[in-house]
N, C-alpha and C. Protein backbone atom coordinates (compact mmCIF):
# COMPACT_ATOMS: atom_id res chain seq x y z
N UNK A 1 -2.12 16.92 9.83
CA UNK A 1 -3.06 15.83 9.68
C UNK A 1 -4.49 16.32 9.92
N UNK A 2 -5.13 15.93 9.34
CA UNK A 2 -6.83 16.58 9.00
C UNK A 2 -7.47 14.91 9.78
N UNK A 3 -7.78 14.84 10.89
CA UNK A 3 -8.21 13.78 11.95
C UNK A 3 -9.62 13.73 11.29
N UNK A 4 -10.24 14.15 10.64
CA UNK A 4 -11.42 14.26 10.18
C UNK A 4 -11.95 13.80 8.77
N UNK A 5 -10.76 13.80 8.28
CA UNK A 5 -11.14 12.74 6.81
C UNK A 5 -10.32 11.54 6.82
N UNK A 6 -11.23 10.70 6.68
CA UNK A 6 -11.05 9.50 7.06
C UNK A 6 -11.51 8.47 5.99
N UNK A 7 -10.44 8.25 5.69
CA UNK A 7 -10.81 6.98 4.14
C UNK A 7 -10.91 5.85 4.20
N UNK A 8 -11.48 5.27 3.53
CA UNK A 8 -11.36 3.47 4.10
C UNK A 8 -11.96 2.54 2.48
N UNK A 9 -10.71 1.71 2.68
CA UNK A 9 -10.59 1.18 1.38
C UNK A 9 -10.53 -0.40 1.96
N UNK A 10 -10.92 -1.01 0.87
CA UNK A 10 -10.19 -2.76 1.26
C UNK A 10 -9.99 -3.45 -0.17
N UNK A 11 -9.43 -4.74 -0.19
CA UNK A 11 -9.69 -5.39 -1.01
C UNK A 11 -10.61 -5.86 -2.06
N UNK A 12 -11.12 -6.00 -3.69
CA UNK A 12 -11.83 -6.32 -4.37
C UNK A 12 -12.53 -7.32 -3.60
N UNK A 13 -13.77 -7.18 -3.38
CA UNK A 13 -14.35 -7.76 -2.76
C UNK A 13 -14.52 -7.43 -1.23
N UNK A 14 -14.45 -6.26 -0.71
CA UNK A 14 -13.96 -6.09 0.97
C UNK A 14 -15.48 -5.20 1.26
N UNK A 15 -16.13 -5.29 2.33
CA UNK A 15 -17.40 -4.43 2.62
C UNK A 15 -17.03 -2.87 2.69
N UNK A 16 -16.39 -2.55 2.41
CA UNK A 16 -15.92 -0.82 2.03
C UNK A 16 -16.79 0.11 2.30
N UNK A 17 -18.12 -0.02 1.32
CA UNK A 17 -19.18 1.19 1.58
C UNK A 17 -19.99 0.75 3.36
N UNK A 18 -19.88 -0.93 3.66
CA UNK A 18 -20.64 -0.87 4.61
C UNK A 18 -19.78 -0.56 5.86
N UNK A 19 -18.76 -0.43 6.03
CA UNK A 19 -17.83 -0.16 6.69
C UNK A 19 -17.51 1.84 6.71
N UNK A 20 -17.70 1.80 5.40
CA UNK A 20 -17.73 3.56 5.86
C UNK A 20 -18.55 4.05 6.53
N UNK A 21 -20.18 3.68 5.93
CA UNK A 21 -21.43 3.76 6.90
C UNK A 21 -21.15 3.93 8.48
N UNK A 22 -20.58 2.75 8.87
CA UNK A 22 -20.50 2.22 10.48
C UNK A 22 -20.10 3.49 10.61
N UNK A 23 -18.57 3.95 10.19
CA UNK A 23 -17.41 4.78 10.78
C UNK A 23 -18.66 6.07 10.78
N UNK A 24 -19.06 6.18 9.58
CA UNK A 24 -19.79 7.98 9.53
C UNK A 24 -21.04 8.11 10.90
N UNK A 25 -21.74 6.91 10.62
CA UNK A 25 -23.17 6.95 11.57
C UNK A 25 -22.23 7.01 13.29
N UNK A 26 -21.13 6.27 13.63
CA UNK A 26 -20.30 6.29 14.78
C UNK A 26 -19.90 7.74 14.76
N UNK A 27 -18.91 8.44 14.39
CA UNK A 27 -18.50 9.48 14.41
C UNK A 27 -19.32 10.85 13.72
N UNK A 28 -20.76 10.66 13.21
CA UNK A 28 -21.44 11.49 12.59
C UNK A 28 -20.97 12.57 12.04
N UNK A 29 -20.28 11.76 10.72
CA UNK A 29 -19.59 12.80 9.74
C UNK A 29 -20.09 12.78 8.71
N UNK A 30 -20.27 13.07 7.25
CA UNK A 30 -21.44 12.29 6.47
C UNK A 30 -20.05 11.74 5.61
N UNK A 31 -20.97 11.33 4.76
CA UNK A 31 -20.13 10.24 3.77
C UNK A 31 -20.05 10.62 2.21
N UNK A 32 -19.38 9.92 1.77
CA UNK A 32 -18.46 10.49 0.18
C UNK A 32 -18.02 9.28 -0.46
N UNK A 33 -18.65 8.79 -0.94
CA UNK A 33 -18.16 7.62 -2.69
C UNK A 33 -17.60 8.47 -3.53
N UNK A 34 -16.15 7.76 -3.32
CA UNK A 34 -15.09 8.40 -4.20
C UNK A 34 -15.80 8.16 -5.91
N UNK A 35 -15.98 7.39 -5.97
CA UNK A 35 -16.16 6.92 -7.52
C UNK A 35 -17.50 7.63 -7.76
N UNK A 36 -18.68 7.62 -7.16
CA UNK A 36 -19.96 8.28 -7.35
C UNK A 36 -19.28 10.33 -7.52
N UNK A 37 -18.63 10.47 -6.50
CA UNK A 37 -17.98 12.13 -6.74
C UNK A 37 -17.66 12.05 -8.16
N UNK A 38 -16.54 11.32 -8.14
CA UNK A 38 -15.86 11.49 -9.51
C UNK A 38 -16.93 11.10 -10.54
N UNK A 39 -17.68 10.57 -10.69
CA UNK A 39 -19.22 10.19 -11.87
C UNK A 39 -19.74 11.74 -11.92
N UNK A 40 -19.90 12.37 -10.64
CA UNK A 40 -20.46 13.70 -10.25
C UNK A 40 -19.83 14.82 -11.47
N UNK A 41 -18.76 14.50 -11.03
CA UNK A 41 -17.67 15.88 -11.44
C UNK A 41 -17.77 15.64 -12.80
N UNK A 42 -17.28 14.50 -13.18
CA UNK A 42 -16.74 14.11 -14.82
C UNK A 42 -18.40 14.25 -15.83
N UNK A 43 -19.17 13.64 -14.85
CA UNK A 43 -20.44 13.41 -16.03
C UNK A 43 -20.53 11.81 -16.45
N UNK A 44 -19.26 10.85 -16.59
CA UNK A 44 -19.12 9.72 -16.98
C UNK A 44 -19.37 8.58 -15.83
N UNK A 45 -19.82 7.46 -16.18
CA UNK A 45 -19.84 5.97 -15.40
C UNK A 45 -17.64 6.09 -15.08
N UNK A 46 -17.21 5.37 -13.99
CA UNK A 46 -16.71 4.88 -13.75
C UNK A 46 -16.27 3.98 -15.17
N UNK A 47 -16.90 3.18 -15.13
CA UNK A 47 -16.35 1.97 -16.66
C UNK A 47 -15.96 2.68 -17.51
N UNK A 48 -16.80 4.13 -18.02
CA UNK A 48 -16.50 4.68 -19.39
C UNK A 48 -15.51 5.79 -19.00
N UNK A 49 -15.02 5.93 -17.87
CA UNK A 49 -13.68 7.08 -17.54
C UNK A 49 -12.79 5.58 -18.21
N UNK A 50 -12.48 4.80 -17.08
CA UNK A 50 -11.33 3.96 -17.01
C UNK A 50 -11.33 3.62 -19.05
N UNK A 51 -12.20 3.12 -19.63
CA UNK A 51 -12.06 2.80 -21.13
C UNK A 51 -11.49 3.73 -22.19
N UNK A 52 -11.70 5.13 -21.51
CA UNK A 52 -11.65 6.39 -22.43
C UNK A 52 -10.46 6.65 -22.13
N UNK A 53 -10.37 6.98 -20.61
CA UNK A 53 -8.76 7.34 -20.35
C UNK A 53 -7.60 6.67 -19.79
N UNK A 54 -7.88 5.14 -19.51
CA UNK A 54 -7.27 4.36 -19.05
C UNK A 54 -7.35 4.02 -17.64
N UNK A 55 -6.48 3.79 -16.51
CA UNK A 55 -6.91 3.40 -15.44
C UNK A 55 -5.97 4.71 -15.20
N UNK A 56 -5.46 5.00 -15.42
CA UNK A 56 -3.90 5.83 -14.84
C UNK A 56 -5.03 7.49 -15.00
N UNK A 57 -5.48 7.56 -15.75
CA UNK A 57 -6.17 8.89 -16.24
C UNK A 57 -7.21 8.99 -14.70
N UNK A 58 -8.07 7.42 -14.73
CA UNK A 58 -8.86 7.32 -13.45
C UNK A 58 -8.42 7.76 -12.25
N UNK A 59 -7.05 7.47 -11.73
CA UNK A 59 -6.19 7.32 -11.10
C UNK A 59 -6.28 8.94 -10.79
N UNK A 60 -5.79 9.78 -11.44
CA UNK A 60 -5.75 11.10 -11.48
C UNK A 60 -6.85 11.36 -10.99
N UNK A 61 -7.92 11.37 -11.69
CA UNK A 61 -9.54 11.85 -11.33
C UNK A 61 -9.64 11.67 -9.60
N UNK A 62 -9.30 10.17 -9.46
CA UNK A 62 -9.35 10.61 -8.21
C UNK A 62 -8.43 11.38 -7.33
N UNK A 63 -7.08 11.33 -7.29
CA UNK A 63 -6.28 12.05 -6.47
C UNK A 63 -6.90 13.44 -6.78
N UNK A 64 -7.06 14.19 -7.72
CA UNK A 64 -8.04 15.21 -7.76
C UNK A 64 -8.98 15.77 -6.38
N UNK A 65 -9.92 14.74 -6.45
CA UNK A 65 -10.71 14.82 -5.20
C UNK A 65 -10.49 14.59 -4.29
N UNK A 66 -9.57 13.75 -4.04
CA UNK A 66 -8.79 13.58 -2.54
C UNK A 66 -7.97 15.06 -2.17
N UNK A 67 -7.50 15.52 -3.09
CA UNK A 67 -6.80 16.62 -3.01
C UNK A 67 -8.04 17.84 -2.87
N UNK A 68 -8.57 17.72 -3.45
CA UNK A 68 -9.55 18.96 -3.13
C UNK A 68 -10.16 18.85 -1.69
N UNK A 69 -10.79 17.20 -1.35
CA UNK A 69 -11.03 17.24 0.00
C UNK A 69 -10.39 17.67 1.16
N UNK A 70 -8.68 17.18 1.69
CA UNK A 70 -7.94 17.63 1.88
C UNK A 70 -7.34 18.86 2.23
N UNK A 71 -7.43 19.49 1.17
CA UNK A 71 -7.27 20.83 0.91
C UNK A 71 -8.29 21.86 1.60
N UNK A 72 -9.27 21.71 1.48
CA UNK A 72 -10.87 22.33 2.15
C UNK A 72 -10.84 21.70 3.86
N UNK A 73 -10.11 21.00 3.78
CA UNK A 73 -10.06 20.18 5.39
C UNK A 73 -11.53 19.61 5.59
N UNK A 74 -11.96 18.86 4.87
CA UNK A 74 -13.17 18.35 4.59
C UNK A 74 -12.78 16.99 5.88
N UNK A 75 -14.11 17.12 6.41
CA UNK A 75 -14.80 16.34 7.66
C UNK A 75 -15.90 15.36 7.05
N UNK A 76 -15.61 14.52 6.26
CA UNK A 76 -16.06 13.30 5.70
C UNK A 76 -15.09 11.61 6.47
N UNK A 77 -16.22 10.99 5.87
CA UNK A 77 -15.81 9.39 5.76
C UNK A 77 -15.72 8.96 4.13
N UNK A 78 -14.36 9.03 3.48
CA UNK A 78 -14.53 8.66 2.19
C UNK A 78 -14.64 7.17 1.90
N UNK A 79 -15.22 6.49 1.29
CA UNK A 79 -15.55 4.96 0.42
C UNK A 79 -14.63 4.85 -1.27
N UNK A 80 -13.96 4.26 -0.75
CA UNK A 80 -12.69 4.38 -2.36
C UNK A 80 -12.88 3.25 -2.51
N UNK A 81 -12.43 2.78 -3.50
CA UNK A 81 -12.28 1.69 -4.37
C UNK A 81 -11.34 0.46 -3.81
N UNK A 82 -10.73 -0.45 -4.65
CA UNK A 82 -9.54 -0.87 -3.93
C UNK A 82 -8.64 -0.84 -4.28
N UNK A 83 -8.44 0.32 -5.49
CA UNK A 83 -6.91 0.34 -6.06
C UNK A 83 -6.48 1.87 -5.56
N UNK A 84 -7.20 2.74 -5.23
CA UNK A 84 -6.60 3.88 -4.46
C UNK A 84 -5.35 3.93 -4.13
N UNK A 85 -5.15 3.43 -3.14
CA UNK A 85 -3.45 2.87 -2.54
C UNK A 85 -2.31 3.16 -3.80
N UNK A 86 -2.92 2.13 -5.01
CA UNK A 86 -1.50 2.25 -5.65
C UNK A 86 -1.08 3.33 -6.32
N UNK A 87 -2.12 5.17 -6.57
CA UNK A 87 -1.29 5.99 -6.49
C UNK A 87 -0.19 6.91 -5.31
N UNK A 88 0.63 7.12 -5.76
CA UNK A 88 1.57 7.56 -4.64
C UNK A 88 0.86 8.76 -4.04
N UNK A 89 0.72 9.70 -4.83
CA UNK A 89 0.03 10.83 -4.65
C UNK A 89 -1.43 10.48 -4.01
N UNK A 90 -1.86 9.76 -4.37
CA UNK A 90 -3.38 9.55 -3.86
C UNK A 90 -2.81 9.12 -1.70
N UNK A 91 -2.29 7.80 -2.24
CA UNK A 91 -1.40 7.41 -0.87
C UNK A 91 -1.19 8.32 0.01
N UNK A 92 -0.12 8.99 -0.60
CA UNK A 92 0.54 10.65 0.55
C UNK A 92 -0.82 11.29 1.15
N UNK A 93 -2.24 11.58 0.03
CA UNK A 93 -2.71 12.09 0.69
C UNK A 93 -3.67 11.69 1.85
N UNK A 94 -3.92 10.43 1.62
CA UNK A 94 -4.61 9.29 3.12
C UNK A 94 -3.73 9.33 3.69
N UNK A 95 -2.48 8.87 3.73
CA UNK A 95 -1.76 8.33 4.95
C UNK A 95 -1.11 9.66 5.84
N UNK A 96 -1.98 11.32 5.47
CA UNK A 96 -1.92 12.68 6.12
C UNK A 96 -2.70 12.29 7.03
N UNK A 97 -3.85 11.85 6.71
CA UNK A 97 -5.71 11.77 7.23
C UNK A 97 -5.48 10.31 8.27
N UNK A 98 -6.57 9.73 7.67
CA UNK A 98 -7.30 8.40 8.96
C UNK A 98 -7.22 7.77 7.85
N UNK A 99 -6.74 6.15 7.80
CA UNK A 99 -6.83 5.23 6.51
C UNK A 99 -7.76 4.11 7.42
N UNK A 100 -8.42 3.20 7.14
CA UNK A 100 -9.49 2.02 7.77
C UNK A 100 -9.44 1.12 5.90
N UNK A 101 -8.54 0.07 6.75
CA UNK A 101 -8.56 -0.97 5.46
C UNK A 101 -9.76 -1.97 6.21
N UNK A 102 -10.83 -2.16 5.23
CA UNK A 102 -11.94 -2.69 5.45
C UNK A 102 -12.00 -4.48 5.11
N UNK A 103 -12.17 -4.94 5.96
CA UNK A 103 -12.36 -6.57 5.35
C UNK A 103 -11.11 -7.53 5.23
N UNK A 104 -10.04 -6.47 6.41
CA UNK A 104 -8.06 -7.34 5.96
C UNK A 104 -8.68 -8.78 6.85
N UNK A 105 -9.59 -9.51 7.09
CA UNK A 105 -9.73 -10.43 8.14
C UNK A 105 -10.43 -11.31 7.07
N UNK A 106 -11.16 -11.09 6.27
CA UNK A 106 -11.69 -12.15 5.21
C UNK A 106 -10.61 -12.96 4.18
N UNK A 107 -11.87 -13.97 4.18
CA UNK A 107 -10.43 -15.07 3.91
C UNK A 107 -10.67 -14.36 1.51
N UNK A 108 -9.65 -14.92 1.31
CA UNK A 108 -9.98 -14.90 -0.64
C UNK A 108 -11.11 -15.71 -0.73
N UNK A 109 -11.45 -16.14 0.10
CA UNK A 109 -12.87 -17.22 -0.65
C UNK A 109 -13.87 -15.85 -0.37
N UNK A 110 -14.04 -15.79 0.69
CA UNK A 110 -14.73 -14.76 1.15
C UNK A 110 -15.15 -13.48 0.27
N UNK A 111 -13.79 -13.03 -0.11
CA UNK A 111 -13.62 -11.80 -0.83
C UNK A 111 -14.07 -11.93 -2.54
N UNK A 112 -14.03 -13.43 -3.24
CA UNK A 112 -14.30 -13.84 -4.25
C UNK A 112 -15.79 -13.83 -4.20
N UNK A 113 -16.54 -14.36 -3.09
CA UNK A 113 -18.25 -14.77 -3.24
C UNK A 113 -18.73 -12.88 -3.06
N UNK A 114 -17.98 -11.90 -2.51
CA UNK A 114 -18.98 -10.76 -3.04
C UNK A 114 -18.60 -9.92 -3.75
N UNK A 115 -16.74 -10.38 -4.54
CA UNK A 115 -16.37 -9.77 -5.83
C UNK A 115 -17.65 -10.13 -6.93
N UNK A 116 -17.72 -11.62 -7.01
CA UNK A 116 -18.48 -12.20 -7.83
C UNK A 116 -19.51 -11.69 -8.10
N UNK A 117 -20.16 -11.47 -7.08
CA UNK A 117 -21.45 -11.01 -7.41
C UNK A 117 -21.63 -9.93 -7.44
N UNK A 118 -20.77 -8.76 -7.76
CA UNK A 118 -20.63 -7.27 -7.95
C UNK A 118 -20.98 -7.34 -8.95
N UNK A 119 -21.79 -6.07 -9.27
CA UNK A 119 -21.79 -5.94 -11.53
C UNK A 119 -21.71 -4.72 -11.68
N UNK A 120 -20.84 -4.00 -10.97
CA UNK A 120 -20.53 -2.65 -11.52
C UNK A 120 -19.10 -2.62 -11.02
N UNK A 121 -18.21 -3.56 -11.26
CA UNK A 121 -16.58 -3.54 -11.27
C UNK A 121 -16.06 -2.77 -12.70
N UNK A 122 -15.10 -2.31 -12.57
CA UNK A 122 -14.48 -2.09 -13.64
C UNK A 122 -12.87 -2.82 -13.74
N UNK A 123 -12.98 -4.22 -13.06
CA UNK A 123 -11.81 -5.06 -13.29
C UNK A 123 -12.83 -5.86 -14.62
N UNK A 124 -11.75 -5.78 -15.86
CA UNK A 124 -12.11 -6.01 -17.14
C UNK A 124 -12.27 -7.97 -16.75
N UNK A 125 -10.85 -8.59 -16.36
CA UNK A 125 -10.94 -9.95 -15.67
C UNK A 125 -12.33 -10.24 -15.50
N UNK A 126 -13.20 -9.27 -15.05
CA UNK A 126 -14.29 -10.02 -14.24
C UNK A 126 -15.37 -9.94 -15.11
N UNK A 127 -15.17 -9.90 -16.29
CA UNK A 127 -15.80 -9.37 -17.39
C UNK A 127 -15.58 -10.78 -18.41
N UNK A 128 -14.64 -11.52 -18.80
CA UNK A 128 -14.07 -11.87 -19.86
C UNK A 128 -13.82 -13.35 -19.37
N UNK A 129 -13.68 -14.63 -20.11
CA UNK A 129 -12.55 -15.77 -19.80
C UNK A 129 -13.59 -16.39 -19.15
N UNK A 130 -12.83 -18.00 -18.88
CA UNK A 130 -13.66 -18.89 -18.12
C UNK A 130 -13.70 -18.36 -16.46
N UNK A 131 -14.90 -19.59 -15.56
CA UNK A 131 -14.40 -18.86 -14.49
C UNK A 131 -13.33 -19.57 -13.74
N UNK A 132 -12.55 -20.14 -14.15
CA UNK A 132 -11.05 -20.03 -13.75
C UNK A 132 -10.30 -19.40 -14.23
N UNK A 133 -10.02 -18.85 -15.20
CA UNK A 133 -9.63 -17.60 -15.51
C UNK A 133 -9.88 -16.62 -14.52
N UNK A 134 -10.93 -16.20 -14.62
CA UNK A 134 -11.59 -15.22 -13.88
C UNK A 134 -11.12 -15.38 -12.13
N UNK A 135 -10.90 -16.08 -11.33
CA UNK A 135 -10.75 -16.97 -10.40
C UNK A 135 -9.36 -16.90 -10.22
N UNK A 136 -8.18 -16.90 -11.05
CA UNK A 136 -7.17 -16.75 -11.06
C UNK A 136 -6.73 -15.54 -11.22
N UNK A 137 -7.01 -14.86 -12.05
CA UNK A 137 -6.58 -12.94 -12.14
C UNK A 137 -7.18 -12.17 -11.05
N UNK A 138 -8.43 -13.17 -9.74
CA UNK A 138 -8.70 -12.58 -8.83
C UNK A 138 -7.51 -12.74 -7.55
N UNK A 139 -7.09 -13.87 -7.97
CA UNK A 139 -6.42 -14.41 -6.79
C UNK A 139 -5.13 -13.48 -6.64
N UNK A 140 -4.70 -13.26 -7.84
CA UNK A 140 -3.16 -12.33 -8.21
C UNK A 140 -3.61 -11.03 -7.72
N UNK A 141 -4.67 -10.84 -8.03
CA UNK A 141 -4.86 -9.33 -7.77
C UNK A 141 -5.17 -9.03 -6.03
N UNK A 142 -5.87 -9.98 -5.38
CA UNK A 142 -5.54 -9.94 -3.82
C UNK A 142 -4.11 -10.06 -3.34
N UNK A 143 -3.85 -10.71 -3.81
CA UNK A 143 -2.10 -11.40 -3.38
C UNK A 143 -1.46 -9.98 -3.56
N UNK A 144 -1.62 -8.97 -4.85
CA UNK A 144 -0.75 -8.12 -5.20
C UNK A 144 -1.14 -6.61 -3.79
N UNK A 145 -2.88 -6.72 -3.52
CA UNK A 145 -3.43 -5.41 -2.70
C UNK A 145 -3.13 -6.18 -1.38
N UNK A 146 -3.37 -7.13 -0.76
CA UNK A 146 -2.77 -6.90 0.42
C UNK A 146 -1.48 -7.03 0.51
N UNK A 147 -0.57 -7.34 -0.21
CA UNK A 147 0.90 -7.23 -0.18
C UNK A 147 1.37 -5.28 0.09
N UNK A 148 0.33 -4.76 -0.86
CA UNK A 148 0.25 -3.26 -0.99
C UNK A 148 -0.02 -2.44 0.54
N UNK A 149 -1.24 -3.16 1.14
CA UNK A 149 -1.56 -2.90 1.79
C UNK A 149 -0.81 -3.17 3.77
N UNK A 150 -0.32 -4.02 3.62
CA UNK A 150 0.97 -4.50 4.22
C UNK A 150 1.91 -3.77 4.37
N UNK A 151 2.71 -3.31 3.20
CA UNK A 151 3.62 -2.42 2.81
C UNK A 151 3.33 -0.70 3.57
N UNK A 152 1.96 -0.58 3.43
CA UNK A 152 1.07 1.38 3.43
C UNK A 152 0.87 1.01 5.15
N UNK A 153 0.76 0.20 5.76
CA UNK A 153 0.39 -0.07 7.10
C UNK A 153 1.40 0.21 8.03
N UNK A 154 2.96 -0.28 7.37
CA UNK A 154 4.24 0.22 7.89
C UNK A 154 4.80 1.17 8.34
């Protein structure tokens, strides 16, 4: 276990980057946006990986860097997304390290008023449809990550 990389993910909508902050400025480690690395490495936005290669291709990109971090025994605070978790491989390699699920205490209303007002998601839902539509494919998709997250805590 590498006590020193330390990831922290939450729910669509969960304070994630401000929560990594705390952990890095507390433990003065510096910090790492998974998705900004991977923009780094690839050359591409986030939106235009996931469109080009799907989410599963994304998916890869990152276990990539988790694996390279890892591997180097890198002494970071990483900021991931909130679908991280559901690769296995990505999984195996946090739940080696420090995992910090960010924001499991906010209620879905909560998590909806600063999904909402995000504009650099790449959940297509939040893009498309009325906003009950929109409102409803949010609700499934919390229901489905902390069920996930529940499960990875075990």
């Amino acid at each position: 276990m590498n006590a020193n990389l330390i990831v922290v993910t939450g729910c669509f909508g969960a304070p994630v980057k401000e929560e990594a902050l705390r952990i890095s400025r507390e433990r003065g480690l510096p910090i790492l946006n998974l998705d900004e690395e991977i923009e780094r490495r690839d050359g591409r936005t986030i939106k235009r990986l996931v469109m080009m290669n799907g989410e599963h291709g994304y998916r890869n990109l990152e276990y990539e860097v988790l694996h390279d971090l890892a591997e180097k025994g890198a002494a970071c605070v990483v900021a991931c997304g909130d679908g991280v978790l559901y690769d296995d491989d990505s999984r195996g390699i946090i739940l080696e390290n420090e995992l910090v699920l960010a924001g499991m205490n906010l209620s879905e209303e909560d998590l909806w008023e600063n999904a909402s007002s995000c504009d650099d998601s790449y959940h297509a839902f939040m893009s498309f449809g009325t906003e009950q539509q929109k409102r409803t494919a949010f609700s499934n998709l919390i229901k489905r990550q902390r069920s996930l997250f529940e499960k990875t805590l075990r």
